[in-house]
PDB file of N, CA and C in Angstrom:
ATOM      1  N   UNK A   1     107.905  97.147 101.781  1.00  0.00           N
ATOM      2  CA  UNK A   1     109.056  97.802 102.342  1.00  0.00           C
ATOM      3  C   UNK A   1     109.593  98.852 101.369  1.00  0.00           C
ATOM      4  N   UNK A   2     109.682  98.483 100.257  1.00  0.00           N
ATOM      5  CA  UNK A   2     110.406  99.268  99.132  1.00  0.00           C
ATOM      6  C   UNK A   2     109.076 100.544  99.008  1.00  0.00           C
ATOM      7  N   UNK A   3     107.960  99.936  98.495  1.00  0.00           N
ATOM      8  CA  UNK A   3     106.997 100.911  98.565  1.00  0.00           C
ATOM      9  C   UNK A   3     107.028 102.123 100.266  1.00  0.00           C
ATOM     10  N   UNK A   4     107.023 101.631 101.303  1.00  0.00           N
ATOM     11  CA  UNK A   4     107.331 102.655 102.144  1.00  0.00           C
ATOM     12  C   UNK A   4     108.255 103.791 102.493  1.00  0.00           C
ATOM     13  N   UNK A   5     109.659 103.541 101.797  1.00  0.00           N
ATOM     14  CA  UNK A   5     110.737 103.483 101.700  1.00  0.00           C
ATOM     15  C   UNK A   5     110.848 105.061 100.454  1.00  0.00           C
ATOM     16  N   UNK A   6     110.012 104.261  99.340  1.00  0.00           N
ATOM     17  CA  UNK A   6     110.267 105.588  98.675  1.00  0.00           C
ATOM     18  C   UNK A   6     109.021 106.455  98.562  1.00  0.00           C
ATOM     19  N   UNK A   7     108.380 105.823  99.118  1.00  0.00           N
ATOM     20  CA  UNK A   7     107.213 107.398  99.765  1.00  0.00           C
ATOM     21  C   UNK A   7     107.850 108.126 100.556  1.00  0.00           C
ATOM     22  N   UNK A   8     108.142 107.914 102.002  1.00  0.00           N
ATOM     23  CA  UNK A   8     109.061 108.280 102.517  1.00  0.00           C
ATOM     24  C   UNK A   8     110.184 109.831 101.576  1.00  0.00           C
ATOM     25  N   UNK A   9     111.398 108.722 101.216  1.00  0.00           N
ATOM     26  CA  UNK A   9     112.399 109.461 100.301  1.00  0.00           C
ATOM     27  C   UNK A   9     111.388 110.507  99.590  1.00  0.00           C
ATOM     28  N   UNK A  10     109.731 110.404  98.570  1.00  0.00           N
ATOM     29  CA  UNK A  10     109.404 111.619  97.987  1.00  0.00           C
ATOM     30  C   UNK A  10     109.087 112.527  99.446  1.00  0.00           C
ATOM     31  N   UNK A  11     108.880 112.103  99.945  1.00  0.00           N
ATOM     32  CA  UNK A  11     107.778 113.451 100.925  1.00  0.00           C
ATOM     33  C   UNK A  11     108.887 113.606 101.215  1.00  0.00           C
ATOM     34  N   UNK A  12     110.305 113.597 101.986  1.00  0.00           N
ATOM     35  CA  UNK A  12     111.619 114.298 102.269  1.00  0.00           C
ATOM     36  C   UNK A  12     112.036 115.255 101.260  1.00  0.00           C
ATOM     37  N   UNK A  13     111.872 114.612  99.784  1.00  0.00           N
ATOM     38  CA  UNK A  13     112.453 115.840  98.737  1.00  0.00           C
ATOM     39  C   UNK A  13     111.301 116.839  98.575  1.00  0.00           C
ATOM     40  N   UNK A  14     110.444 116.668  98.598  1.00  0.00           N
ATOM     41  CA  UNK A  14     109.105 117.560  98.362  1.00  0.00           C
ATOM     42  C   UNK A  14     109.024 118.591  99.663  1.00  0.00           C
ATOM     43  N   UNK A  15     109.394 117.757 100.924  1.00  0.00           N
ATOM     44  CA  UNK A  15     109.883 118.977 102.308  1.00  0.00           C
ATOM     45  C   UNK A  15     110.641 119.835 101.789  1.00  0.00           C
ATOM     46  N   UNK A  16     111.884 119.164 101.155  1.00  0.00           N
ATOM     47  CA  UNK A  16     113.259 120.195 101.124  1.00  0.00           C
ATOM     48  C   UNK A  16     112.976 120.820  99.940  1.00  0.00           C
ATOM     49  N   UNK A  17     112.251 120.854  99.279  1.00  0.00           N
ATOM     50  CA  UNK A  17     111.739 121.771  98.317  1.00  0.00           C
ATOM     51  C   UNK A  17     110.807 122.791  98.659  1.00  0.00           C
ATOM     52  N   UNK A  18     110.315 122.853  99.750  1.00  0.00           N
ATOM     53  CA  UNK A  18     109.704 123.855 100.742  1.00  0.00           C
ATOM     54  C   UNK A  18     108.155 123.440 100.278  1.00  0.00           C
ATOM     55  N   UNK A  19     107.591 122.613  99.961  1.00  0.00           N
ATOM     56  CA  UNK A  19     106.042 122.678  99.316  1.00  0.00           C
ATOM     57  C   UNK A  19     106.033 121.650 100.808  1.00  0.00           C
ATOM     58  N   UNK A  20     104.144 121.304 100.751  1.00  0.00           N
ATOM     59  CA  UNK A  20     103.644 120.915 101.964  1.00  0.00           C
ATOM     60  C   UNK A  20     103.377 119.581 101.628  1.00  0.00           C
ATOM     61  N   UNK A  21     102.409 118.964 102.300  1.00  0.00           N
ATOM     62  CA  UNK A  21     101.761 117.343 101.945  1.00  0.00           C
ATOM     63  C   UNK A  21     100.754 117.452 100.204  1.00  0.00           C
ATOM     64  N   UNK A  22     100.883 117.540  99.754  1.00  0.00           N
ATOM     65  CA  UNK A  22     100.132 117.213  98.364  1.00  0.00           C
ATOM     66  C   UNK A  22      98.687 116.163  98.398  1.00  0.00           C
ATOM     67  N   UNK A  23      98.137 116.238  97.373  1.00  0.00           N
ATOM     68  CA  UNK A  23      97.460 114.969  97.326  1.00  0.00           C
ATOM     69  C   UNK A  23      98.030 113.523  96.891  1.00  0.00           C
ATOM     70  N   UNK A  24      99.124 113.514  95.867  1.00  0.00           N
ATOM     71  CA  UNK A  24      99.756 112.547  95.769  1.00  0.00           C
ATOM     72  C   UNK A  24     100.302 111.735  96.890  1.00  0.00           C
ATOM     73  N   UNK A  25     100.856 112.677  97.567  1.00  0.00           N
ATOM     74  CA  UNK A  25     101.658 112.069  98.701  1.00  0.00           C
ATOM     75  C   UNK A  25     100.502 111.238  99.872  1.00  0.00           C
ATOM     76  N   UNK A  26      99.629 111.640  99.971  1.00  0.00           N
ATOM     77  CA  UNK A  26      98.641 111.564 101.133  1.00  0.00           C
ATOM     78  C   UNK A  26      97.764 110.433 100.454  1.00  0.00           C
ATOM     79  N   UNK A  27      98.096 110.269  98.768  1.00  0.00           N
ATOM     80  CA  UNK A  27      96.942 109.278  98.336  1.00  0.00           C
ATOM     81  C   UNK A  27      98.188 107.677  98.193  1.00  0.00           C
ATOM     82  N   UNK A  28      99.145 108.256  98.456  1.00  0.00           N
ATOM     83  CA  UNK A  28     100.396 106.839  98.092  1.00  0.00           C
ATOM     84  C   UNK A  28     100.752 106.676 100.108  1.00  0.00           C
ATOM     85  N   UNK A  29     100.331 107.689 100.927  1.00  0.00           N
ATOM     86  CA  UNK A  29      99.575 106.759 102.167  1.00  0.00           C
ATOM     87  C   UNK A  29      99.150 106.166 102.343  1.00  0.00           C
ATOM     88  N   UNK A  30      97.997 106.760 101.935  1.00  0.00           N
ATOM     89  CA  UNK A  30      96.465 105.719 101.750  1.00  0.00           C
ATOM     90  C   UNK A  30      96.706 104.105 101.332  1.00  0.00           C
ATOM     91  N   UNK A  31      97.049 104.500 100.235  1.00  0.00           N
ATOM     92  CA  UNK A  31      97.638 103.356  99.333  1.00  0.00           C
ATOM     93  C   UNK A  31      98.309 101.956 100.234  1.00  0.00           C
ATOM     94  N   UNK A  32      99.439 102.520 100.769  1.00  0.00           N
ATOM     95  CA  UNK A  32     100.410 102.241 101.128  1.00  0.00           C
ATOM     96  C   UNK A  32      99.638 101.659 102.752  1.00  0.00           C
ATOM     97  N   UNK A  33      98.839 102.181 103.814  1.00  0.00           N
ATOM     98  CA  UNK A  33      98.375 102.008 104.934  1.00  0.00           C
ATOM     99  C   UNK A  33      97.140 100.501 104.588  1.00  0.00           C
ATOM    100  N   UNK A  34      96.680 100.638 102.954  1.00  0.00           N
ATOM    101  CA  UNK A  34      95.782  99.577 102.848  1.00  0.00           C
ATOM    102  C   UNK A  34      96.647  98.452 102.510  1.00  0.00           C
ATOM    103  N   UNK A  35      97.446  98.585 101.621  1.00  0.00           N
ATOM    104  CA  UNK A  35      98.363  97.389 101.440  1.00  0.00           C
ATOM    105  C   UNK A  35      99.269  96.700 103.167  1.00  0.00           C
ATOM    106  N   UNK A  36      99.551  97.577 103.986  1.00  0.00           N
ATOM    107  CA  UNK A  36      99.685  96.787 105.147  1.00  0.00           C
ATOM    108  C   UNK A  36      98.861  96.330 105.999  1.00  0.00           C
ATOM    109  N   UNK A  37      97.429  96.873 105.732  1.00  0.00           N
ATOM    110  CA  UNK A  37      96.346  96.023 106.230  1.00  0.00           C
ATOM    111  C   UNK A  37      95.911  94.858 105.828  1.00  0.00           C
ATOM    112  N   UNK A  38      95.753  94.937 104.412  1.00  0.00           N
ATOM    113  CA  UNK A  38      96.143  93.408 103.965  1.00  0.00           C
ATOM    114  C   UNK A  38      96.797  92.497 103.972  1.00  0.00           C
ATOM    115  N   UNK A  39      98.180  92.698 104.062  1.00  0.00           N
ATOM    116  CA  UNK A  39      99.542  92.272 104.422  1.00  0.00           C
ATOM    117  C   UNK A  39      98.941  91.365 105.706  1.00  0.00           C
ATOM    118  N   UNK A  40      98.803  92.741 106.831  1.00  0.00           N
ATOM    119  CA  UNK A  40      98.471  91.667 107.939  1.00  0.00           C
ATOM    120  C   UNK A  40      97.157  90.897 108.663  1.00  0.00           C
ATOM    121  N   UNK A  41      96.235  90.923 107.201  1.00  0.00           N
ATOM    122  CA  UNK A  41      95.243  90.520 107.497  1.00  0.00           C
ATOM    123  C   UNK A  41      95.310  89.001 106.486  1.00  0.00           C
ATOM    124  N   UNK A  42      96.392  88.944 105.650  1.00  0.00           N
ATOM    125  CA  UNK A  42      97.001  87.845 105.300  1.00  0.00           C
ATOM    126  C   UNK A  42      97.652  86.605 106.346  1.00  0.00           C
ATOM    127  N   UNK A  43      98.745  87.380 107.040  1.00  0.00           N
ATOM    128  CA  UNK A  43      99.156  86.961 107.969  1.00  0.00           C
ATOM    129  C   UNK A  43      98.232  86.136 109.066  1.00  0.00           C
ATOM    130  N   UNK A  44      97.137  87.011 109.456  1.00  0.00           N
ATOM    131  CA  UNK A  44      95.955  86.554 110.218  1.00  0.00           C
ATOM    132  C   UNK A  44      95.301  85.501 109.841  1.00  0.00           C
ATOM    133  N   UNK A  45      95.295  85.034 108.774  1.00  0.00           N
ATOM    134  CA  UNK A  45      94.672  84.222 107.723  1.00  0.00           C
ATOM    135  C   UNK A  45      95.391  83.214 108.056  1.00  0.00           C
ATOM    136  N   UNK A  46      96.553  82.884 107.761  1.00  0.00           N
ATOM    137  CA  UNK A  46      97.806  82.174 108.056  1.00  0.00           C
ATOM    138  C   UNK A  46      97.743  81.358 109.550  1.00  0.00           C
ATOM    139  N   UNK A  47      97.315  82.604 110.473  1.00  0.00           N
ATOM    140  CA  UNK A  47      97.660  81.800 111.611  1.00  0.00           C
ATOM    141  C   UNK A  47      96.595  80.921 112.379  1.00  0.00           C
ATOM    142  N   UNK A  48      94.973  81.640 111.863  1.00  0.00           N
ATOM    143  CA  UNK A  48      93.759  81.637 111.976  1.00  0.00           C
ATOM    144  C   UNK A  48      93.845  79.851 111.104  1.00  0.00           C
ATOM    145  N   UNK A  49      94.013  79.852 109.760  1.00  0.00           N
ATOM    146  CA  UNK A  49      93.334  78.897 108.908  1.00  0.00           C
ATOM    147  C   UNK A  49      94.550  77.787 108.896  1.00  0.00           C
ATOM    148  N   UNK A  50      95.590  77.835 109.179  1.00  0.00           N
ATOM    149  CA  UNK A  50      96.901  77.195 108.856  1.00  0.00           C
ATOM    150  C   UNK A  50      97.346  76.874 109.966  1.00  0.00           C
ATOM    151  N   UNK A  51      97.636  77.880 111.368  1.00  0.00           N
ATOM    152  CA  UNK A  51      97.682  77.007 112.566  1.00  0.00           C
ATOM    153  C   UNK A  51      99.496  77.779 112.316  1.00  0.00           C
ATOM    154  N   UNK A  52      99.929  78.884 111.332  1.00  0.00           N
ATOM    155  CA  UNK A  52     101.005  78.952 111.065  1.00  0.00           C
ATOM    156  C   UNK A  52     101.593  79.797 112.227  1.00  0.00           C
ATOM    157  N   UNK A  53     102.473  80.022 112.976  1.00  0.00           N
ATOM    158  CA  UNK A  53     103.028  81.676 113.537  1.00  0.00           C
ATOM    159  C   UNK A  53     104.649  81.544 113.712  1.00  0.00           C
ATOM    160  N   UNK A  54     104.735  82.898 113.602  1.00  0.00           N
ATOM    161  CA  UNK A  54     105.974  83.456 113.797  1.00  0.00           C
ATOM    162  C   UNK A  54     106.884  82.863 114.995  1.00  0.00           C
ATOM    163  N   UNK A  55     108.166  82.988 114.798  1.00  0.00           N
ATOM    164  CA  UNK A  55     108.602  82.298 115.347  1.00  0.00           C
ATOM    165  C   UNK A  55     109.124  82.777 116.373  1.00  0.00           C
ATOM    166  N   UNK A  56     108.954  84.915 116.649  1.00  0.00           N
ATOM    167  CA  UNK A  56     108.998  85.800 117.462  1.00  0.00           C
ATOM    168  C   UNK A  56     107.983  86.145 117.549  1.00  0.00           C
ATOM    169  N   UNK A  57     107.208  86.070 118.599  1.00  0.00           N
ATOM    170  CA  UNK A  57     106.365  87.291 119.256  1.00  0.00           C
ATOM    171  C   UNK A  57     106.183  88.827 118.550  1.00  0.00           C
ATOM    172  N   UNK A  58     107.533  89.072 118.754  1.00  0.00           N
ATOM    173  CA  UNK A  58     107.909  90.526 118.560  1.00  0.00           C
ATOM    174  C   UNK A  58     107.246  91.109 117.187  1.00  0.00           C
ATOM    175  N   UNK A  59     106.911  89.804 116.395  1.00  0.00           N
ATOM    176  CA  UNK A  59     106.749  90.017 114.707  1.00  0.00           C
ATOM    177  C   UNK A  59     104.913  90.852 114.741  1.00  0.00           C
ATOM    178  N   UNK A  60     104.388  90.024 115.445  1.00  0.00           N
ATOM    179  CA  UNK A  60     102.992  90.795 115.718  1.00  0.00           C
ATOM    180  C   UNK A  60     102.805  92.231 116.565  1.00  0.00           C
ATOM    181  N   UNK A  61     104.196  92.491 116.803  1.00  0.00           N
ATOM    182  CA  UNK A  61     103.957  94.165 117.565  1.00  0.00           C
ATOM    183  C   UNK A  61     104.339  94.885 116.193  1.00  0.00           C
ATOM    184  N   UNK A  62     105.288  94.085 115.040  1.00  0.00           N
ATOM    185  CA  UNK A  62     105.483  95.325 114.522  1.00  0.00           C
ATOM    186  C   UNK A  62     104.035  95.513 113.258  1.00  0.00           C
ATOM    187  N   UNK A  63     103.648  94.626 113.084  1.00  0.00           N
ATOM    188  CA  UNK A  63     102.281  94.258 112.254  1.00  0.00           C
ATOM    189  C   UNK A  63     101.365  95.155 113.139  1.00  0.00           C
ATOM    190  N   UNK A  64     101.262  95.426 114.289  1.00  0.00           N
ATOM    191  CA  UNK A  64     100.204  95.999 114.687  1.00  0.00           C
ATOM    192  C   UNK A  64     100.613  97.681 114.794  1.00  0.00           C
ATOM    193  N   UNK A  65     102.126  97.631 115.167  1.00  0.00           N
ATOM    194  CA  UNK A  65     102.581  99.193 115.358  1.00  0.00           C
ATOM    195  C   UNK A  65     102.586  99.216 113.293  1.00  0.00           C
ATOM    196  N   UNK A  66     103.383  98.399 113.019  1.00  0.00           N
ATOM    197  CA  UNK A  66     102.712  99.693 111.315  1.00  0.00           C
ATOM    198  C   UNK A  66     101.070 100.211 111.007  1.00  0.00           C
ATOM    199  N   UNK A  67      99.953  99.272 111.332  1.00  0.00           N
ATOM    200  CA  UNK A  67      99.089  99.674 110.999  1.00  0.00           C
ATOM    201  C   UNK A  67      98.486 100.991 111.864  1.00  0.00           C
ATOM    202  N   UNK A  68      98.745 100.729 113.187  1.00  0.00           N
ATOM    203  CA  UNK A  68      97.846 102.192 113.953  1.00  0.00           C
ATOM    204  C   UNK A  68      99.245 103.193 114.154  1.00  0.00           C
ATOM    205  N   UNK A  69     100.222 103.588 113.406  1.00  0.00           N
ATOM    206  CA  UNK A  69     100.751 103.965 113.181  1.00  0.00           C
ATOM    207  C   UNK A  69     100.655 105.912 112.607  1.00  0.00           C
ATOM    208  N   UNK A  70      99.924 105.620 111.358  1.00  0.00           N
ATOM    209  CA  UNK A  70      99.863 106.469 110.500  1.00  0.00           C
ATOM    210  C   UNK A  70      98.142 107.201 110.992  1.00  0.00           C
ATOM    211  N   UNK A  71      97.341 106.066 111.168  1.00  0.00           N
ATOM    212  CA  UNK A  71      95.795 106.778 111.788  1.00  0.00           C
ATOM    213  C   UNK A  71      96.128 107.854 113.065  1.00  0.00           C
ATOM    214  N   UNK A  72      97.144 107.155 113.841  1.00  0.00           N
ATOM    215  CA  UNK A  72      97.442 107.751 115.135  1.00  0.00           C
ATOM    216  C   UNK A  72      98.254 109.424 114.937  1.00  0.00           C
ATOM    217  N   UNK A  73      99.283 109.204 114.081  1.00  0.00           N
ATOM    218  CA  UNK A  73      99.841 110.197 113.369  1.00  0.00           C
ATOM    219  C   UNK A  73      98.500 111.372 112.695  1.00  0.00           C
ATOM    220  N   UNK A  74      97.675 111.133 112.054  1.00  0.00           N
ATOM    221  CA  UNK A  74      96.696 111.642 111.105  1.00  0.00           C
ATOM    222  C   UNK A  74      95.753 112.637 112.403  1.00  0.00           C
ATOM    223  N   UNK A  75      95.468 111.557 113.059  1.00  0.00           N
ATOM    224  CA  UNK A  75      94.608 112.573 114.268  1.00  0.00           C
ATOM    225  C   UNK A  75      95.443 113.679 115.161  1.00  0.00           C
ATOM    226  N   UNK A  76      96.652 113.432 114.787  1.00  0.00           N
ATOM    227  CA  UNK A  76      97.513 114.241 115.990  1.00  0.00           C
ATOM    228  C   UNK A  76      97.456 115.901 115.140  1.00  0.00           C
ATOM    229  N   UNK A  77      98.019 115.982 113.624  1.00  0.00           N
ATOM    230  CA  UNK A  77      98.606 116.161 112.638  1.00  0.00           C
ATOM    231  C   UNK A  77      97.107 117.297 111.756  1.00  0.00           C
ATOM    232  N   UNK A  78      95.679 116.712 111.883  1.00  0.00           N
ATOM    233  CA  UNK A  78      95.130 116.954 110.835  1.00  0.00           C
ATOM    234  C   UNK A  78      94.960 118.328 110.629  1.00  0.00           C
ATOM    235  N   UNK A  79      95.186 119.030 111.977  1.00  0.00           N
ATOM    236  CA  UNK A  79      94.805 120.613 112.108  1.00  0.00           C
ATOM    237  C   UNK A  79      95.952 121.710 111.747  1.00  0.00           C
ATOM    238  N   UNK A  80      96.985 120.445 111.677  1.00  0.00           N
ATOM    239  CA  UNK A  80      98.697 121.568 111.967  1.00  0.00           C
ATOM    240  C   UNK A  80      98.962 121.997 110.566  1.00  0.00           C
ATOM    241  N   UNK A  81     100.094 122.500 110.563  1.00  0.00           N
ATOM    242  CA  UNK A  81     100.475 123.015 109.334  1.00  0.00           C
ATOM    243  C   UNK A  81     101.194 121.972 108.397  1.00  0.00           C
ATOM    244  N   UNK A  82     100.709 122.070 107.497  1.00  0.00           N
ATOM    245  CA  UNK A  82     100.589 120.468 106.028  1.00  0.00           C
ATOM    246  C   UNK A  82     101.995 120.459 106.157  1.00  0.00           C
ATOM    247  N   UNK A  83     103.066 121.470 105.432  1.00  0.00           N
ATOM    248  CA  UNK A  83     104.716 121.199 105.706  1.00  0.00           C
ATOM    249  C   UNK A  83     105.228 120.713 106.694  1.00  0.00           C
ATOM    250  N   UNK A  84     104.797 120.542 107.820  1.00  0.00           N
ATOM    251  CA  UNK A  84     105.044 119.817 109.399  1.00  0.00           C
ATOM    252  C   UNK A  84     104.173 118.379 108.924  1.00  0.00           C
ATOM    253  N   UNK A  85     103.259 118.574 108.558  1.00  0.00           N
ATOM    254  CA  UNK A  85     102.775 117.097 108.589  1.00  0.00           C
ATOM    255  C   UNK A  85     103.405 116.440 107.377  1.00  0.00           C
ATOM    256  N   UNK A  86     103.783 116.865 106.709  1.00  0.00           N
ATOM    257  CA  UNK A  86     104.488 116.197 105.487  1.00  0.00           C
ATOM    258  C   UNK A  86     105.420 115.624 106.183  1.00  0.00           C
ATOM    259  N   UNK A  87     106.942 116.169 106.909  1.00  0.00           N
ATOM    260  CA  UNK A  87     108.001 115.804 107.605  1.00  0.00           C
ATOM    261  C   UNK A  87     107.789 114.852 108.523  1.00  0.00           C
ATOM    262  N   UNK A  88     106.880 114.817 109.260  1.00  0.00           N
ATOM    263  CA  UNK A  88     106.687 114.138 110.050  1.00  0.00           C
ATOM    264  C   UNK A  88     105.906 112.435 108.948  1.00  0.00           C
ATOM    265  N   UNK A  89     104.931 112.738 108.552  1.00  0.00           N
ATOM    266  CA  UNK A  89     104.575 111.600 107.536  1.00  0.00           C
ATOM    267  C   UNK A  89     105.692 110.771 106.528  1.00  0.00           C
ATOM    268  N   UNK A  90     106.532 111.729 106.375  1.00  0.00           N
ATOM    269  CA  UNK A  90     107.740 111.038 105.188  1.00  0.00           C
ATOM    270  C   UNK A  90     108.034 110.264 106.595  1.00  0.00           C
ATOM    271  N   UNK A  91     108.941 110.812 107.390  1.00  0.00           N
ATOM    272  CA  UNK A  91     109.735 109.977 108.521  1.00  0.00           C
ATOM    273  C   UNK A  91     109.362 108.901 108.808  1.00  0.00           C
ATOM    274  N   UNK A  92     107.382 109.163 109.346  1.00  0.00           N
ATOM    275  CA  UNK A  92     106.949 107.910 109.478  1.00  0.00           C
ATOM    276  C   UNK A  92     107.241 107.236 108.114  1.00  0.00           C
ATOM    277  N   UNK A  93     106.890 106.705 107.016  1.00  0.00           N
ATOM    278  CA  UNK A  93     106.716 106.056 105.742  1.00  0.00           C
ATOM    279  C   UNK A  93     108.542 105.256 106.236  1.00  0.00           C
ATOM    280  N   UNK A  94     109.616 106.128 106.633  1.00  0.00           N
ATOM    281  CA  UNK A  94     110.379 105.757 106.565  1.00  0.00           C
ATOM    282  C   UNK A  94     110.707 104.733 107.818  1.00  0.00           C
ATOM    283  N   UNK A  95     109.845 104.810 108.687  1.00  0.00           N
ATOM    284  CA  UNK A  95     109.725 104.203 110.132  1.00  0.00           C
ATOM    285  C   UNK A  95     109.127 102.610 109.869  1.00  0.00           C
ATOM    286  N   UNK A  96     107.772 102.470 108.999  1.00  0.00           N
ATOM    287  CA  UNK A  96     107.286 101.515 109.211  1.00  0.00           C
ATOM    288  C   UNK A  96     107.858 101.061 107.481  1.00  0.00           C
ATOM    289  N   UNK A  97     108.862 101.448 106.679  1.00  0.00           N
ATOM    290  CA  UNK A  97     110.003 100.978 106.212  1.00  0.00           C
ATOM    291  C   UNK A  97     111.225  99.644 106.633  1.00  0.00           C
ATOM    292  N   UNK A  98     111.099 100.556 108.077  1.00  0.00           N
ATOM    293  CA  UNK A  98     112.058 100.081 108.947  1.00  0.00           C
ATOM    294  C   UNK A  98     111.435  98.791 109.833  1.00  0.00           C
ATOM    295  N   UNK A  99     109.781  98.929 109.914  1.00  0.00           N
ATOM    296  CA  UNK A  99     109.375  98.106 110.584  1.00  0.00           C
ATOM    297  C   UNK A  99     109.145  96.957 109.658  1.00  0.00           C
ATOM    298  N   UNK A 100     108.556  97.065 108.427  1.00  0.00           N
ATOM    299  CA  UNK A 100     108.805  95.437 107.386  1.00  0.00           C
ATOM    300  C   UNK A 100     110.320  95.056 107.044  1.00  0.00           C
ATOM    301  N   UNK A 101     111.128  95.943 107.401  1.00  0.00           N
ATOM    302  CA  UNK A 101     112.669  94.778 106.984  1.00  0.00           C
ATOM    303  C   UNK A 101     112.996  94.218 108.636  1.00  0.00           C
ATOM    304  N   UNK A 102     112.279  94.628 110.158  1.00  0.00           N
ATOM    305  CA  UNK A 102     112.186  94.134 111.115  1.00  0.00           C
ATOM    306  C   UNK A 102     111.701  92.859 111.489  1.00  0.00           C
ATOM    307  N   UNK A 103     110.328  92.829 110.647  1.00  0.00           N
ATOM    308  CA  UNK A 103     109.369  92.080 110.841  1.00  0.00           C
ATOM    309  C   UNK A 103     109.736  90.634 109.665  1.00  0.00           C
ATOM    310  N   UNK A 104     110.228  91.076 108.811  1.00  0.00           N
ATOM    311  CA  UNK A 104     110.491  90.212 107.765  1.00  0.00           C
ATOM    312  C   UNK A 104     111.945  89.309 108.283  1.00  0.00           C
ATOM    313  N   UNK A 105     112.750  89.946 109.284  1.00  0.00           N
ATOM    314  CA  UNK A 105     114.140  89.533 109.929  1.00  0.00           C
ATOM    315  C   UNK A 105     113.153  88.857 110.829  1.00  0.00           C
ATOM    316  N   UNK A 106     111.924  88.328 111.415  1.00  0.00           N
ATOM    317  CA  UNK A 106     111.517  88.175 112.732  1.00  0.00           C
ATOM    318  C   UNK A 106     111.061  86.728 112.336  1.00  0.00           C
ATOM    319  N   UNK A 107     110.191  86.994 111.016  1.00  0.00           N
ATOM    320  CA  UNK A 107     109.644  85.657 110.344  1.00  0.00           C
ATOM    321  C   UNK A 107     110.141  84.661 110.142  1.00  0.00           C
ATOM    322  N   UNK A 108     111.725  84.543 109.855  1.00  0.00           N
ATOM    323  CA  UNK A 108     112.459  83.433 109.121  1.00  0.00           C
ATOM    324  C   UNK A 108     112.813  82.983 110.427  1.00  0.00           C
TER     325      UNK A 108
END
């Protein structure tokens, strides 16, 4: 969450500084898109080997909307202009931010 959160916050200051998507920014995606695949391939593990689940439904839409999230974004995005895809990429970072303090309210 925190990690999404301030990817997010850089790609907003790096917008308002007028520069485009970087490699940094696009590699602390990356980063950031594998660590929630694991996340919920943990989870999967959990429910698969343990018999464990959530105690909302709702918790596996947001596990599935963070991950095809950013791929879905990437194909829309890859041709446009990098400063548009930056804005739009921070927002998301800040979206599926929003979706682990959701998902984490869903678990308990």
């Amino acid at each position: 969450m925190l990690f999404w959160a301030a990817v997010g916050l850089w790609g907003l200051f790096t917008y308002l500084r007028g520069s485009g998507l970087t490699g940094s920014i696009a590699g602390a995606l990356a980063i950031g898109e594998a660590l929630v695949v694991v996340q919920v391939l943990a989870g999967v593990a959990l429910f698969a080997l343990e018999g464990m689940r959530a105690p909302n439904p709702i918790h596996y839409l947001y596990g599935v909307t963070a991950i095809l999230v950013l791929p879905f974004a990437w194909s829309l995005l890859k041709d446009r202009d990098q400063r548009q895809a930056l804005l739009v990429y921070s927002l998301l970072a800040l979206f599926i931010a929003g979706l682990a303090i959701r998902g984490m309210t869903t678990a308990s």
